[in-house]
Every structure is written in C-alpha cells, then in structure tokens.
PDB file of N, CA and C in Angstrom:
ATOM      1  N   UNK A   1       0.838  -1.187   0.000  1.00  0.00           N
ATOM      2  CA  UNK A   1       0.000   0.000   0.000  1.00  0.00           C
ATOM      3  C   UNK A   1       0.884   1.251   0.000  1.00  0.00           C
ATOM      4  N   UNK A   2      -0.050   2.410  -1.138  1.00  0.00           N
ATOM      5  CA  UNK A   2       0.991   3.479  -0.734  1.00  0.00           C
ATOM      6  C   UNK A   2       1.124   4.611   0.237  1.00  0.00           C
ATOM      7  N   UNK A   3       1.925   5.121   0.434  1.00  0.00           N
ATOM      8  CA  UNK A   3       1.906   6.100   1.743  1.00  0.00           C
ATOM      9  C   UNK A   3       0.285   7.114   1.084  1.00  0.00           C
ATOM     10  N   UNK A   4      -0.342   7.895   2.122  1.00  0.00           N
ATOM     11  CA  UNK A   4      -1.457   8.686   1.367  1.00  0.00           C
ATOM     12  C   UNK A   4      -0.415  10.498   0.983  1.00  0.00           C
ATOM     13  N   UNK A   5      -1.049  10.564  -0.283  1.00  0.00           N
ATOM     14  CA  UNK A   5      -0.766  11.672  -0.781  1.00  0.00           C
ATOM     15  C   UNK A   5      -0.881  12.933   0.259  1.00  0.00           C
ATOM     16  N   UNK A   6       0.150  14.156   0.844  1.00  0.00           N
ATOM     17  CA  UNK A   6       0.124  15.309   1.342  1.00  0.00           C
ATOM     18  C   UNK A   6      -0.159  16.589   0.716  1.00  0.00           C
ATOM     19  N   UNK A   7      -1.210  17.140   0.324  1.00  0.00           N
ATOM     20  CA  UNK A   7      -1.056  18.083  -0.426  1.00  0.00           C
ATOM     21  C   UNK A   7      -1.135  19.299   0.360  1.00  0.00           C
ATOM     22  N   UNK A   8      -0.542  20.542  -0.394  1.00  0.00           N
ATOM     23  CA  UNK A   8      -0.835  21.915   0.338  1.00  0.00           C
ATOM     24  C   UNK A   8      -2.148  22.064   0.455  1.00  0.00           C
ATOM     25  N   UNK A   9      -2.264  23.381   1.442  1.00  0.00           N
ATOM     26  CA  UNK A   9      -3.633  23.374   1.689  1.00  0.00           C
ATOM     27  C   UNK A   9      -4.088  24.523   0.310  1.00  0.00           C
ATOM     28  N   UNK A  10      -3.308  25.475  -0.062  1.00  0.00           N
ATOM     29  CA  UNK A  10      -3.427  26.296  -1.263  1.00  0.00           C
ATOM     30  C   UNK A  10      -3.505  25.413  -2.483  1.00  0.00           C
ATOM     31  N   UNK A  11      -3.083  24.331  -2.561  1.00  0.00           N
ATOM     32  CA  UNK A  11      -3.253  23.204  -4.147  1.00  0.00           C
ATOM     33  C   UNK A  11      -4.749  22.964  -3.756  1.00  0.00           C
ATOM     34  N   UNK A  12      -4.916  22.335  -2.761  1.00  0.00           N
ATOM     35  CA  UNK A  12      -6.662  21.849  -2.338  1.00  0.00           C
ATOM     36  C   UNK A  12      -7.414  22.831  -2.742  1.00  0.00           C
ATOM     37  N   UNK A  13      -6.978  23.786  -1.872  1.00  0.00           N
ATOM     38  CA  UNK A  13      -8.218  25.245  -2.148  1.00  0.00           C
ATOM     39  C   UNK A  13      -8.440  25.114  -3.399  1.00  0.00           C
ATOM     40  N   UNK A  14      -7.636  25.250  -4.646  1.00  0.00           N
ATOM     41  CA  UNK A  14      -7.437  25.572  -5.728  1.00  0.00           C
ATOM     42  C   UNK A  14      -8.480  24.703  -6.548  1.00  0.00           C
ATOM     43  N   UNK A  15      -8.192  23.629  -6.029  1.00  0.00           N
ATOM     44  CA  UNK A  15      -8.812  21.997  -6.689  1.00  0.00           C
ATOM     45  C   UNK A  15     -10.483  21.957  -6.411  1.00  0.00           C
ATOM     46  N   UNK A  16     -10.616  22.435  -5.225  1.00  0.00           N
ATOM     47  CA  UNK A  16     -12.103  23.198  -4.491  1.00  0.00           C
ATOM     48  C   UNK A  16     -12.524  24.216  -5.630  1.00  0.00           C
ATOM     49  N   UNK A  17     -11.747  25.267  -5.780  1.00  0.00           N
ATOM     50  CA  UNK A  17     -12.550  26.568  -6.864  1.00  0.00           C
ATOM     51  C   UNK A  17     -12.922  25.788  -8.260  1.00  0.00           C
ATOM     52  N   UNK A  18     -12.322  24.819  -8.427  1.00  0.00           N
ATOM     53  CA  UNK A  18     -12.132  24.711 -10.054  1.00  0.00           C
ATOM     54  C   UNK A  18     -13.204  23.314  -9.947  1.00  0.00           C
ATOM     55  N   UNK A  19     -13.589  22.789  -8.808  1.00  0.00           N
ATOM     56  CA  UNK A  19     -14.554  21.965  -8.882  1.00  0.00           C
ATOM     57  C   UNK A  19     -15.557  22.270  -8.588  1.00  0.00           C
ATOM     58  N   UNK A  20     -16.255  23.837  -7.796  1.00  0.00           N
ATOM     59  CA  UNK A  20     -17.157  24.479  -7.865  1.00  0.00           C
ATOM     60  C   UNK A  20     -17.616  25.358  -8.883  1.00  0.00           C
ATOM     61  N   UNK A  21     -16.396  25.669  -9.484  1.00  0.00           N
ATOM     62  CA  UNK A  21     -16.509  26.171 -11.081  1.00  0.00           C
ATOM     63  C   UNK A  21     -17.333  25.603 -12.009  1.00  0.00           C
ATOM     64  N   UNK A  22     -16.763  24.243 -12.066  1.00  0.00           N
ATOM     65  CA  UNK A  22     -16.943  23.607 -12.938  1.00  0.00           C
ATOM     66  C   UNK A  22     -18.388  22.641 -12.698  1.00  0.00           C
ATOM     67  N   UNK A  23     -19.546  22.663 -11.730  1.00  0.00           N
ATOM     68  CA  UNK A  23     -20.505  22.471 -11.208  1.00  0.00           C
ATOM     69  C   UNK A  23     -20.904  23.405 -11.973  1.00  0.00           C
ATOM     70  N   UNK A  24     -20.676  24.525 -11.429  1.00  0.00           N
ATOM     71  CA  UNK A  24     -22.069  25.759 -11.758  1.00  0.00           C
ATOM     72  C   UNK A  24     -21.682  26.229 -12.981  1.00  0.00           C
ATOM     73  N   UNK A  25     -20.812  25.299 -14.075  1.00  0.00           N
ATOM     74  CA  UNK A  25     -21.085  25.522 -15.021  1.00  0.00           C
ATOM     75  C   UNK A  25     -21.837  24.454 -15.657  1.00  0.00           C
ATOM     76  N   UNK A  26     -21.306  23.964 -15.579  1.00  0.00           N
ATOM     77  CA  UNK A  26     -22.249  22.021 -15.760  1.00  0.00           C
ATOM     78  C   UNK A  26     -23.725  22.598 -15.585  1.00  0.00           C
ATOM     79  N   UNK A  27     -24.151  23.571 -14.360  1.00  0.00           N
ATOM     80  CA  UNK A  27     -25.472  23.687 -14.120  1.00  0.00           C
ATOM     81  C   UNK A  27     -26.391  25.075 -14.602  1.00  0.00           C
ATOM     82  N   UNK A  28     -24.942  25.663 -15.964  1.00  0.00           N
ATOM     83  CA  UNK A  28     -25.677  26.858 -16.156  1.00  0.00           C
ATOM     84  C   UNK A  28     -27.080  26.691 -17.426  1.00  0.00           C
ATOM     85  N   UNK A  29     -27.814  27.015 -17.121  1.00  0.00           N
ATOM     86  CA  UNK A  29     -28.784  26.780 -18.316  1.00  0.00           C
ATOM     87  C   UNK A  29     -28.484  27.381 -19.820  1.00  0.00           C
ATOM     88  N   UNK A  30     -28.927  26.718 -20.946  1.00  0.00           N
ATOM     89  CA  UNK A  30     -28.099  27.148 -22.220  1.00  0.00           C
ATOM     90  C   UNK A  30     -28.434  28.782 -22.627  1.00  0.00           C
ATOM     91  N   UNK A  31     -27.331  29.378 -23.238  1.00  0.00           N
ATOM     92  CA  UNK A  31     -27.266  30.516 -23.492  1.00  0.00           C
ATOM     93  C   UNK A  31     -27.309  31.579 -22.260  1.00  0.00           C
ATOM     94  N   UNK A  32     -27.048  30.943 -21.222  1.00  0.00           N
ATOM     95  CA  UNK A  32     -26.972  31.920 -19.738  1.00  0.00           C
ATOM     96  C   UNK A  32     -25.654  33.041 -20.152  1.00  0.00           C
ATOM     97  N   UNK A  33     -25.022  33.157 -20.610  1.00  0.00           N
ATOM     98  CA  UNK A  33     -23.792  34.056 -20.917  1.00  0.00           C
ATOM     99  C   UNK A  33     -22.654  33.213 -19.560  1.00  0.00           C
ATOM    100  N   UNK A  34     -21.622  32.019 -20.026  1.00  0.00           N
ATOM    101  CA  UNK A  34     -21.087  31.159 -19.164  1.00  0.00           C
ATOM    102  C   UNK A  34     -19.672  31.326 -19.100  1.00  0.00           C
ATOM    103  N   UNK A  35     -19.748  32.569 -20.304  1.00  0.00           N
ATOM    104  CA  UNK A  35     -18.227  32.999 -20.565  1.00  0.00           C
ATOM    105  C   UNK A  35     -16.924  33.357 -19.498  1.00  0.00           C
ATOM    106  N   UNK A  36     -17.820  34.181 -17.827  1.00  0.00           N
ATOM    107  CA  UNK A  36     -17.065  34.457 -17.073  1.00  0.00           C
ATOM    108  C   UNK A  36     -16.765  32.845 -16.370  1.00  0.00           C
ATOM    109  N   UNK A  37     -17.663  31.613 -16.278  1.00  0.00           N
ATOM    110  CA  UNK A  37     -17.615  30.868 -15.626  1.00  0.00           C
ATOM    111  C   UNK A  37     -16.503  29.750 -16.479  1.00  0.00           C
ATOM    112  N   UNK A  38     -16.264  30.284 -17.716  1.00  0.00           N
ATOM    113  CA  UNK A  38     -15.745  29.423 -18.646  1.00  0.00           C
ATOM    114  C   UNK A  38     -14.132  29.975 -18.418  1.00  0.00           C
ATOM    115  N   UNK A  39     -13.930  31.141 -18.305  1.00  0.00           N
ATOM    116  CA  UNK A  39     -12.478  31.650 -18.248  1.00  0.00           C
ATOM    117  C   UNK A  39     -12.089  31.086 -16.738  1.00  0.00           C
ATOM    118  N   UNK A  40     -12.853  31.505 -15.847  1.00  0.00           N
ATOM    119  CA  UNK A  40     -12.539  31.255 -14.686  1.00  0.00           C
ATOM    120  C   UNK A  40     -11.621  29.537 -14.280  1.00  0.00           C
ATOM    121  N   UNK A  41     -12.379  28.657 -15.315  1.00  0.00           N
ATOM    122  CA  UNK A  41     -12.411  27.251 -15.413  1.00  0.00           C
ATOM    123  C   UNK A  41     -10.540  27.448 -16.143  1.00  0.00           C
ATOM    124  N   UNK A  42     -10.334  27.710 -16.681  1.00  0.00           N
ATOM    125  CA  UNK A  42      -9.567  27.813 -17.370  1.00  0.00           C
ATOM    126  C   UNK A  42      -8.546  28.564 -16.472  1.00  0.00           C
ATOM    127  N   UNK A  43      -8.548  29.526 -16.160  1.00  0.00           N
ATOM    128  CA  UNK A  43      -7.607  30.078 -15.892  1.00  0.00           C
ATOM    129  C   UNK A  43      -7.073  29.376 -14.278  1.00  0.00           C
ATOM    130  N   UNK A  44      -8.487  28.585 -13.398  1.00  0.00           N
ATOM    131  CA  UNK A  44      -8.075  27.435 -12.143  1.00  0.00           C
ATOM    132  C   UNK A  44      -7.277  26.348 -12.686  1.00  0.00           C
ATOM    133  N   UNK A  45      -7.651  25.870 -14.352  1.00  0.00           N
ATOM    134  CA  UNK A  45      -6.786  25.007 -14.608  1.00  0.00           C
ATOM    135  C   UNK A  45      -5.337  24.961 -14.992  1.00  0.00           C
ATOM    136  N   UNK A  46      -4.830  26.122 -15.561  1.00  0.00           N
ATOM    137  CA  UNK A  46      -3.581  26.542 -15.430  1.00  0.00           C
ATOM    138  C   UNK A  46      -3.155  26.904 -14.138  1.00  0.00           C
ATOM    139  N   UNK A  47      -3.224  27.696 -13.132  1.00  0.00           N
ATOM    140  CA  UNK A  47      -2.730  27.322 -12.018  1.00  0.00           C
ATOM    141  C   UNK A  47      -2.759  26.240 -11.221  1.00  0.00           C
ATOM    142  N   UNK A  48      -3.437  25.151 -11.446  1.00  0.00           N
ATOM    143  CA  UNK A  48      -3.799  23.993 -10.680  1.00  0.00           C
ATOM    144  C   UNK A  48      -2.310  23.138 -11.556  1.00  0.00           C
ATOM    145  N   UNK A  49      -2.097  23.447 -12.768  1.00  0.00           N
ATOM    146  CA  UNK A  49      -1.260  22.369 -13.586  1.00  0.00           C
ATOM    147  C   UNK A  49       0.123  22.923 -12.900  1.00  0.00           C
ATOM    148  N   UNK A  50       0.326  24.138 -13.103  1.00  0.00           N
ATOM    149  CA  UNK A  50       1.396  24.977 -12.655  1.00  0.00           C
ATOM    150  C   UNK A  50       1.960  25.068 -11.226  1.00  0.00           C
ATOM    151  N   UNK A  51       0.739  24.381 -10.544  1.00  0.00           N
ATOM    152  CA  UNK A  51       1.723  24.802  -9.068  1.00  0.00           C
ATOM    153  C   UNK A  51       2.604  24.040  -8.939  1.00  0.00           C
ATOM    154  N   UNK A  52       3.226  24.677  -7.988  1.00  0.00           N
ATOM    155  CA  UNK A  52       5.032  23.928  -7.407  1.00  0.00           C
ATOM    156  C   UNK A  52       4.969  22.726  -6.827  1.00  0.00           C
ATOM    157  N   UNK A  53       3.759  22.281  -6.277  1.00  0.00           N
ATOM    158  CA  UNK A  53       3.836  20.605  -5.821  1.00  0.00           C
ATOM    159  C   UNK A  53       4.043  19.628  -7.058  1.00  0.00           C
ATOM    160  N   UNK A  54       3.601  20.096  -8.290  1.00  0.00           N
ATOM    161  CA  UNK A  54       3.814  19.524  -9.292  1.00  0.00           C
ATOM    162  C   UNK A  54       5.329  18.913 -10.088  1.00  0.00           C
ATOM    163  N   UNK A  55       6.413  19.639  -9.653  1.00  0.00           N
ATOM    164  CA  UNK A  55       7.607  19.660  -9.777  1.00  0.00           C
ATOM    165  C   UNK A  55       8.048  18.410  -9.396  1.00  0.00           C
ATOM    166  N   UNK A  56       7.745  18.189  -7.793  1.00  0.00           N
ATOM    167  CA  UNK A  56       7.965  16.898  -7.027  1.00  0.00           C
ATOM    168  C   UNK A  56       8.284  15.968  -8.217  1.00  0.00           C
ATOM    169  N   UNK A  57       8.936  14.654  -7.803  1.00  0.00           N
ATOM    170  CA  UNK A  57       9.116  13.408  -8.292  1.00  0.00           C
ATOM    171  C   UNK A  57       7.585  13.058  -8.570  1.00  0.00           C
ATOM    172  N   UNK A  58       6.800  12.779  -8.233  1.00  0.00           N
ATOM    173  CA  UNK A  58       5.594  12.276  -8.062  1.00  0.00           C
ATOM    174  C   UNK A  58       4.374  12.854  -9.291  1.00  0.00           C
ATOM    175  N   UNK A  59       4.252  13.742  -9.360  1.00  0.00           N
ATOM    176  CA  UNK A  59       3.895  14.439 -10.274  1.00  0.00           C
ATOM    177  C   UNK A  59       2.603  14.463 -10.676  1.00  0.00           C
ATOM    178  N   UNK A  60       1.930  14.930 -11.315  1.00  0.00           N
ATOM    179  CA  UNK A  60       0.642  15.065 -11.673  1.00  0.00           C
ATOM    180  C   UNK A  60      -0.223  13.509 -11.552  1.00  0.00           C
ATOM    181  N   UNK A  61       0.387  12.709 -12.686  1.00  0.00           N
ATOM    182  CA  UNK A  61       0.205  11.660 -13.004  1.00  0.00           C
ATOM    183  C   UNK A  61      -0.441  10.668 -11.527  1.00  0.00           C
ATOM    184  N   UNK A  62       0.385  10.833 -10.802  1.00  0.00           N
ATOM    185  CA  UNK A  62       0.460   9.919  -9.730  1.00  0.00           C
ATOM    186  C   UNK A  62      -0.781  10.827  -8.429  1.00  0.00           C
ATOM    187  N   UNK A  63      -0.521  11.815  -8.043  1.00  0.00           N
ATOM    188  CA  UNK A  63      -1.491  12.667  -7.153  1.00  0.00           C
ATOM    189  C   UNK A  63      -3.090  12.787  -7.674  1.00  0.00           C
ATOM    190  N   UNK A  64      -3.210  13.235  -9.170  1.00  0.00           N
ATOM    191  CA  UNK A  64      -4.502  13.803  -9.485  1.00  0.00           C
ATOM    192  C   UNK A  64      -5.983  13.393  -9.216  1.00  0.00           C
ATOM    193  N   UNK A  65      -5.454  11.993  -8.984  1.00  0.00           N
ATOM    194  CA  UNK A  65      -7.034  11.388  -8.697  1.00  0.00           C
ATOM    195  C   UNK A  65      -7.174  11.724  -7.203  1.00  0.00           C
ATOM    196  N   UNK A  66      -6.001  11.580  -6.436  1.00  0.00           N
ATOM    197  CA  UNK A  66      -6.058  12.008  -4.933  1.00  0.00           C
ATOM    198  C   UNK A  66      -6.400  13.184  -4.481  1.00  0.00           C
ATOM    199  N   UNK A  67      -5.806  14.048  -5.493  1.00  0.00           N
ATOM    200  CA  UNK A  67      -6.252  15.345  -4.875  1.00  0.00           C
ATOM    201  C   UNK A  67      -7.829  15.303  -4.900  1.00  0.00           C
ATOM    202  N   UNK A  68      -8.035  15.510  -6.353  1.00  0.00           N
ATOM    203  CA  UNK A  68      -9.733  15.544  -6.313  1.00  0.00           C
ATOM    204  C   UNK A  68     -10.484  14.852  -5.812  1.00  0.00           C
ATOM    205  N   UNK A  69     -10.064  14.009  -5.146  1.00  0.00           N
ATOM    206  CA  UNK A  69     -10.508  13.116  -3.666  1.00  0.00           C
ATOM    207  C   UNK A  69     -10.155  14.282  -2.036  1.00  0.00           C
ATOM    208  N   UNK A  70      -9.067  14.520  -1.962  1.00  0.00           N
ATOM    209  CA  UNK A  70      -8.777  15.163  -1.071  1.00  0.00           C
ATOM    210  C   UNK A  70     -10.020  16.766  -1.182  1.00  0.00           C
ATOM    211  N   UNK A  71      -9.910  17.386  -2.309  1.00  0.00           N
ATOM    212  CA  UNK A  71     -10.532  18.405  -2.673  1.00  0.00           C
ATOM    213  C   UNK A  71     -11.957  18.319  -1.651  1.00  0.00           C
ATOM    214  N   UNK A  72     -12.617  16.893  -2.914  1.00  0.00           N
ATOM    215  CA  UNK A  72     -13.848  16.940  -1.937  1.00  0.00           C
ATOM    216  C   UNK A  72     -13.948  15.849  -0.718  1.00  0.00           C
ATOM    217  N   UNK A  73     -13.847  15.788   0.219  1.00  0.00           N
ATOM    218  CA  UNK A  73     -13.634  15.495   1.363  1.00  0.00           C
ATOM    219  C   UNK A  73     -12.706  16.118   2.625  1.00  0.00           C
ATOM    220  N   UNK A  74     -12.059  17.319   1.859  1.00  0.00           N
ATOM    221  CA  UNK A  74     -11.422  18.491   2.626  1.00  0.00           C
ATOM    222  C   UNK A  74     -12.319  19.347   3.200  1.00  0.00           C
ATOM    223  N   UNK A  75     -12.215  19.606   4.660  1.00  0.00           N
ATOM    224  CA  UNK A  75     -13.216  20.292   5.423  1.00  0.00           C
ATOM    225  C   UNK A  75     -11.512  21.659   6.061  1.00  0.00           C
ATOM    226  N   UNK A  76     -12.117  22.794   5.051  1.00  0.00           N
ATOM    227  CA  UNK A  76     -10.946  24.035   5.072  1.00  0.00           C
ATOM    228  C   UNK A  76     -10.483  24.837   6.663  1.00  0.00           C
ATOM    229  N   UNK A  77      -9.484  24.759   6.832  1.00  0.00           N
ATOM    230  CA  UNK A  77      -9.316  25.170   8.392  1.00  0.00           C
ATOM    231  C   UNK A  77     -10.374  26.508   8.248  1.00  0.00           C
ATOM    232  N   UNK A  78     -10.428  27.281   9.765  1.00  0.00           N
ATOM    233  CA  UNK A  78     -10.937  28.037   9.864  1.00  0.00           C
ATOM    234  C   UNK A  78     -10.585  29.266   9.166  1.00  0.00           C
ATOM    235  N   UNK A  79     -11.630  30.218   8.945  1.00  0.00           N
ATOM    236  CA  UNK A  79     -10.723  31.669   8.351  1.00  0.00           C
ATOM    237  C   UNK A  79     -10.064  31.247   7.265  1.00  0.00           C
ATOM    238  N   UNK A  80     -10.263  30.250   6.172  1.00  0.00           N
ATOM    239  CA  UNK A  80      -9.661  30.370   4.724  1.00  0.00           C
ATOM    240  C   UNK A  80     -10.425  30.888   3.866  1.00  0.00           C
ATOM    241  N   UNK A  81      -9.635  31.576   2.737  1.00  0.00           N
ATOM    242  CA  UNK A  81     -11.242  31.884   1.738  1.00  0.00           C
ATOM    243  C   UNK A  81     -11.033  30.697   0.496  1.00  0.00           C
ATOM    244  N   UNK A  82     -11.943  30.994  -0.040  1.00  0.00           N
ATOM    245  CA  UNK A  82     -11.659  29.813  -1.489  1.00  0.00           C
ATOM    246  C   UNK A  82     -11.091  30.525  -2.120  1.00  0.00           C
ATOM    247  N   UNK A  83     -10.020  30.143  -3.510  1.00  0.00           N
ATOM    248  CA  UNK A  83      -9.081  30.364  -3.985  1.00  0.00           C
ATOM    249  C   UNK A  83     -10.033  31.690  -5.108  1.00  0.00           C
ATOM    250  N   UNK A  84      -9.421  32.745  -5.010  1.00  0.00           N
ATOM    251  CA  UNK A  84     -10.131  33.853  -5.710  1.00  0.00           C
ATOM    252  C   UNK A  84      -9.458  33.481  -7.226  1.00  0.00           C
TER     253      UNK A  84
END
C-alpha cells in the first residue's frame, strides 16, 4: 500500500474553486452568458497544472485522482477563503 498523498492546503483550495466552477457551469442553463464561468475554469486550470507541488518526483500523473478526492472530502481550516 501506498503512503497517502500530502497536499498543500493552497493546491486543495485551488482543486475546491475549479470543482465548484466547474458544477455551476455544468449547471448553467443554455445561453446563460457562461463565458465568465468558462475563463474562470480555465484560468483554475492553469494554475492547478502549474503549481510547485507539481515539480515533485511524483507528479501530476500519480497525485490527481487524490487530490480531487482530497478536494472533496477536505473540510478548510478556519478563516480560509476559497481560492479567488
């Protein structure tokens, strides 16, 4: 078995915005104007690819399903905001 994945708490947050993003776009009704919800998606996914935990040996490949496990089942310390 493998050790469980550590992620930052700023990668999580991140993984949180871009999976609430990506809900309330999934849930926008057609022709709602989804454009801000569409950049937003986009622009969480370049920083989500880009952050520095990514560098690690380990790498995308190996974490990604964990995080978005970690994402949702992460309960955010107190006083965090979600990733603006």
């Amino acid at each position: 078995m493998r050790a469980p994945f550590r992620f930052p708490e700023d990668l999580i947050t991140l993984q949180q915005a871009w999976q609430e993003t990506y809900a309330a776009l999934a849930q926008a009704p057609a022709g709602a104007g989804t454009t801000a919800l569409r950049r937003r998606l986009i622009s969480l996914s370049a920083r989500l690819c880009t952050h520095p935990y990514w560098t690690e040996p380990a790498g995308w490949r190996a974490g990604g399903v964990e995080l978005r496990h970690a994402a949702h089942t992460h309960t955010p310390a107190a006083g965090r905001e979600a990733a603006a």
